[in-house]
Protein backbone atom coordinates (compact mmCIF):
# COMPACT_ATOMS: atom_id res chain seq x y z
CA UNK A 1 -22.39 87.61 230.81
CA UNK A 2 -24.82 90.59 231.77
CA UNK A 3 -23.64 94.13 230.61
CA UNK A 4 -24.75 96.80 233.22
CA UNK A 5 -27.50 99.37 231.65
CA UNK A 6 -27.83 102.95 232.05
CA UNK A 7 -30.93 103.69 233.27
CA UNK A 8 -31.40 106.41 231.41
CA UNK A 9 -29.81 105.87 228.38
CA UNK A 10 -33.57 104.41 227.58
CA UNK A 11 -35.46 107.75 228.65
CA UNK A 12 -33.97 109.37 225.59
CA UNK A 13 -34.06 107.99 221.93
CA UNK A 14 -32.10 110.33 219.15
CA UNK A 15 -34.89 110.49 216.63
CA UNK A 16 -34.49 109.04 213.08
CA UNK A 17 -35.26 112.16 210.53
CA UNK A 18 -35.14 111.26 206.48
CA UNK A 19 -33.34 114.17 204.69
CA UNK A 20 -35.22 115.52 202.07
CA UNK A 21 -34.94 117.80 198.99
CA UNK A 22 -38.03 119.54 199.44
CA UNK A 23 -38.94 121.89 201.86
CA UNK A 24 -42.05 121.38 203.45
CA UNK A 25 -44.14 123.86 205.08
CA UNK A 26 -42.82 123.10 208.83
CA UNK A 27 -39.12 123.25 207.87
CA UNK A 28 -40.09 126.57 206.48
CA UNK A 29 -41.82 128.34 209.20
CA UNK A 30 -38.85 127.19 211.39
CA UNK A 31 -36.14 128.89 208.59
CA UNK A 32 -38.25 132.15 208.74
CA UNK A 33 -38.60 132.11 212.63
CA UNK A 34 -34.23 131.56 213.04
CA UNK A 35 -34.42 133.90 210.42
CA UNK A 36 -36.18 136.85 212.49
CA UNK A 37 -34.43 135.66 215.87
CA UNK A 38 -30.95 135.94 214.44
CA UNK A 39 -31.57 139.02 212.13
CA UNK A 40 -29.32 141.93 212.87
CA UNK A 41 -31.65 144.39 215.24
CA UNK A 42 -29.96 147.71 213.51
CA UNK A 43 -31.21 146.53 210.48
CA UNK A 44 -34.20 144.63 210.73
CA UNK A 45 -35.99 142.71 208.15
CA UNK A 46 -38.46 145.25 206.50
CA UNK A 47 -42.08 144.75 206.53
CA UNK A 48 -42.46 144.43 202.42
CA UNK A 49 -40.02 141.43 202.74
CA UNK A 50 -41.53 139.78 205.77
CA UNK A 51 -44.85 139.84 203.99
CA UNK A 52 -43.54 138.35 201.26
CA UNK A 53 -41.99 135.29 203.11
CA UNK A 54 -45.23 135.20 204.63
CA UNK A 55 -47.00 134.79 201.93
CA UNK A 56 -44.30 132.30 200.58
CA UNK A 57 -45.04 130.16 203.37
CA UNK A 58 -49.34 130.98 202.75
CA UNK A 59 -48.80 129.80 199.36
CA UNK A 60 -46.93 126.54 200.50
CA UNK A 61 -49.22 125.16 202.86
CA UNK A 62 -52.38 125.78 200.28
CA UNK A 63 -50.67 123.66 197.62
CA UNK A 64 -49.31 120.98 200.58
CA UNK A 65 -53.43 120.50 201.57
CA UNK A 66 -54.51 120.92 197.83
CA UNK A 67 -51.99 117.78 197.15
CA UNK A 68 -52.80 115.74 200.16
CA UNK A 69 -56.51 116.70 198.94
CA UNK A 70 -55.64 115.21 195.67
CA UNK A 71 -54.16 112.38 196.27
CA UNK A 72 -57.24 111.53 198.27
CA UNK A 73 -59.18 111.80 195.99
CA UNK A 74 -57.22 109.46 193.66
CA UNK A 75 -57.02 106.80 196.23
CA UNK A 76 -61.18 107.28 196.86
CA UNK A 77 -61.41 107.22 193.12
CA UNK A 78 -59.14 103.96 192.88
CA UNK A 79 -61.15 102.20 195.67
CA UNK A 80 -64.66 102.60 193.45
CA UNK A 81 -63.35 101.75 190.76
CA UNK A 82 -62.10 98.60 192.41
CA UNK A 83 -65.56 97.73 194.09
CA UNK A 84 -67.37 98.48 190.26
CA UNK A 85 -64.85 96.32 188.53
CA UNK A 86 -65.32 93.35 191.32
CA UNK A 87 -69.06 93.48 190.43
CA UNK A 88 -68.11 92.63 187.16
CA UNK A 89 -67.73 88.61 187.90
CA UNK A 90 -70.45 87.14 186.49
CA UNK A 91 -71.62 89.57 184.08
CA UNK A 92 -71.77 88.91 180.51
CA UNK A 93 -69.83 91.57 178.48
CA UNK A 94 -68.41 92.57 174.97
CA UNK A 95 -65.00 93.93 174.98
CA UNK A 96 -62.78 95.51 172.09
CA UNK A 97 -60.66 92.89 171.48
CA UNK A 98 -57.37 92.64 168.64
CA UNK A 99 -55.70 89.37 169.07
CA UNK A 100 -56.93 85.32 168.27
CA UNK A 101 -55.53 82.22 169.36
CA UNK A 102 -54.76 79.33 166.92
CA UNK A 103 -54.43 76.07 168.55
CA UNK A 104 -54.30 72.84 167.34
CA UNK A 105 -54.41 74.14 164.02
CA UNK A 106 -57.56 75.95 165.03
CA UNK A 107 -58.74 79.17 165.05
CA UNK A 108 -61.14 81.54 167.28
CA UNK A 109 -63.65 83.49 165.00
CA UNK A 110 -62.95 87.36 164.71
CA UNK A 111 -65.94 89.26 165.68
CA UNK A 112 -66.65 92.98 164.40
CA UNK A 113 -69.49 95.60 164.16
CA UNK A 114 -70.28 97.08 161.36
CA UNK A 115 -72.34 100.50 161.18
CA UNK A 116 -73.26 100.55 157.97
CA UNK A 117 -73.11 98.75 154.72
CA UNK A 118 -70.17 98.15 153.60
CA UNK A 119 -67.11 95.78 153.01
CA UNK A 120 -64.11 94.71 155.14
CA UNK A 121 -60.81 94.03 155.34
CA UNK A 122 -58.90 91.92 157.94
CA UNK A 123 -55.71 91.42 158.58
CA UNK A 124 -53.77 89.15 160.88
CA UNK A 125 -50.25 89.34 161.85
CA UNK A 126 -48.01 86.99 163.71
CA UNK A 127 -45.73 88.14 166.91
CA UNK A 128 -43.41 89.51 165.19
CA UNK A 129 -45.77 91.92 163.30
CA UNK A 130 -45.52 90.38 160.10
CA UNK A 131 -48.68 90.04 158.06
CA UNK A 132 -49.65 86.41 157.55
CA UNK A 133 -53.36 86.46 156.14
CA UNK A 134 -55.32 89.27 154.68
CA UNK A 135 -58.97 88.42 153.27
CA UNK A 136 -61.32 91.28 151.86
CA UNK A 137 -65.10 90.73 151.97
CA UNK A 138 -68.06 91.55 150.06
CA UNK A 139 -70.64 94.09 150.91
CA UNK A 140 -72.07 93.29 154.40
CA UNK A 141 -75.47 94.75 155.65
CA UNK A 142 -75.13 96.65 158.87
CA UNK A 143 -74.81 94.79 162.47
CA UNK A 144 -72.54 92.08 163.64
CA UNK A 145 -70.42 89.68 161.19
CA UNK A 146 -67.57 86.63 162.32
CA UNK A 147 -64.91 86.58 159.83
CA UNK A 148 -63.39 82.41 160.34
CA UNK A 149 -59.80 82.23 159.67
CA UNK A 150 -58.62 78.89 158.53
CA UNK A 151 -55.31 78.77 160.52
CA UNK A 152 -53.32 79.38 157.17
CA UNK A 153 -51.25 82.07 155.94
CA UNK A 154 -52.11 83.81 152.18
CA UNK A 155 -49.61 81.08 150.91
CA UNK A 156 -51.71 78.47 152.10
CA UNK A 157 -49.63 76.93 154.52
CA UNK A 158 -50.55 76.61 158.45
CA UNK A 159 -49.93 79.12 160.71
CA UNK A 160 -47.75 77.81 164.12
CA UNK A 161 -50.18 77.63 167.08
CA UNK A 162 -50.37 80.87 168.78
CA UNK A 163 -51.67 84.33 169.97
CA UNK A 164 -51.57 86.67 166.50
CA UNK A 165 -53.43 90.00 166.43
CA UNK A 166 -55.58 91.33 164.08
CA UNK A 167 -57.24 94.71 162.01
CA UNK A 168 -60.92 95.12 160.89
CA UNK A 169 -61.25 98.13 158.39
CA UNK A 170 -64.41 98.80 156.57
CA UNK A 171 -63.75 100.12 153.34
CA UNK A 172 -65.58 103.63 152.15
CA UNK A 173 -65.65 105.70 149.56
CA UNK A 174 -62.81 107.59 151.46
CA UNK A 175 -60.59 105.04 151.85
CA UNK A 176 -60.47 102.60 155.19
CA UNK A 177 -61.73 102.78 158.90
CA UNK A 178 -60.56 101.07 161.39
CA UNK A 179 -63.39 99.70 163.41
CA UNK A 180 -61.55 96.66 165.24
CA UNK A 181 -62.92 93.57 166.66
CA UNK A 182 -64.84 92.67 169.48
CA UNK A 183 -65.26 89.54 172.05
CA UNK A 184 -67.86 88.44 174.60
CA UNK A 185 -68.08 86.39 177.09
CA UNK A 186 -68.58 85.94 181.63
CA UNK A 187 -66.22 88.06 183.26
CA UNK A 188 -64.36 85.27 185.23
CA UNK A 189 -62.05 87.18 187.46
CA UNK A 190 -60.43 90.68 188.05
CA UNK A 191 -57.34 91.83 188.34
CA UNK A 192 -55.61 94.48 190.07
CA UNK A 193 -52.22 95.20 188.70
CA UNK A 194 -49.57 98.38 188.73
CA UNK A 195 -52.88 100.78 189.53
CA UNK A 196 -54.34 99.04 186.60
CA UNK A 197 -57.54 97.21 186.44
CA UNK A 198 -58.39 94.02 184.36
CA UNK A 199 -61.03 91.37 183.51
CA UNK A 200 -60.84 88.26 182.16
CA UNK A 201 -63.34 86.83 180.04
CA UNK A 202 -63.06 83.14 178.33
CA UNK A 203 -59.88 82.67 179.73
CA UNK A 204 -58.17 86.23 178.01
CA UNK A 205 -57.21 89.04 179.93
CA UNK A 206 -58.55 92.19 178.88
CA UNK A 207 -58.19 96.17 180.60
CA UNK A 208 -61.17 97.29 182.03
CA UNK A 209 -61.35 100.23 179.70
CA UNK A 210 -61.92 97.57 176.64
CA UNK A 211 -65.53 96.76 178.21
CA UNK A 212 -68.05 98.98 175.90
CA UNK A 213 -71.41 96.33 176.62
CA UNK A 214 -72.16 94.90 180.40
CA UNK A 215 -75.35 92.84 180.36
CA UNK A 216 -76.73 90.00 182.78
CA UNK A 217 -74.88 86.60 182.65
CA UNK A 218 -77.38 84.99 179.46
């Protein structure tokens, strides 16, 4: 069956507007024009007001093109940062790192800087943030150490394979200082996730903002 069609029930389409709560700087020269078309003419709007919506509407468009302007800029921001982080495969780089994987009953080496002479303390803890290993050092000279866990907790007893994370304090004459750990390795890949950026290097994720040493793959 064929239904008949109006032939000009196609020349005219109801247009599809989204309410919103804010009012933009169209919808507001349109309020103040109805405004001055339907205002009473024995008591029309003074000048000291109508400059003042005026300038309302002045000040409404500037911050509409100053956040259009912004987010711009974000998005042109974004984009480099994008095309710098994609140069990344291949590189060699050292990254702040805080975790280690056992497996098999085997552990990765914890790698940390120190700036001066002095001894450290690491601790590892398990998922659940439990400590499961602390070992204090002697005096180390300045430059870069590899503390080698044995997979075993300060009982003794081995750890379950798994990702566990980790602290590296040197210890002062003021107490502790946090210094961390660090990893390196060939950025593999990157990753662009939730306006976040990320590398991964020997198989780890890691956020772009960890990288503090980008050299030629060696």
């Amino acid at each position: 069956m064929i239904n008949a069609v109006d032939p000009y029930s196609s020349l005219y389409v109801p247009s599809q507007r989204t309410a919103s709560k804010e009012l933009d700087k169209n919808a507001f020269l349109l309020l103040l024009v109805t405004q001055l078309k339907n205002q009473n003419p024995l008591q029309p709007m003074e000048n000291r007001e109508f400059i003042a919506q005026l300038t309302q509407f002045s000040t409404l468009e500037q911050i509409t093109n100053m956040t259009k302007s912004i987010q711009d800029f974000l998005k042109l921001q974004q984009g480099s940062l994008q095309a710098q982080a994609a140069s990344l495969i291949g590189k060699h780089v050292v990254v702040q790192s805080n975790q280690i994987v056992v497996s098999n009953q085997r552990a990765e080496s914890i790698v940390f800087d120190l700036d001066e002479r002095a001894p450290v303390v690491v601790r590892i803890y398990d998922s659940n943030g439990n400590l499961v290993k602390q070992a204090t050092s002697g005096v180390l000279d300045k430059g870069t150490h590899a503390y080698v866990w044995d997979a075993r907790n300060d009982a003794g007893l081995p750890v379950a394979d798994g990702t566990y994370t980790y602290t590296v304090s040197k210890i002062t004459a003021s107490g502790e200082v946090l210094i961390g750990g660090v990893q390196a390795g060939v950025v593999e890949s990157v990753k662009f996730k939730n306006n976040q950026i990320y590398i991964f290097v020997n198989g780890k994720e890691y956020p772009l903002a960890s990288v503090i040493e980008i050299s030629q793959e060696v």
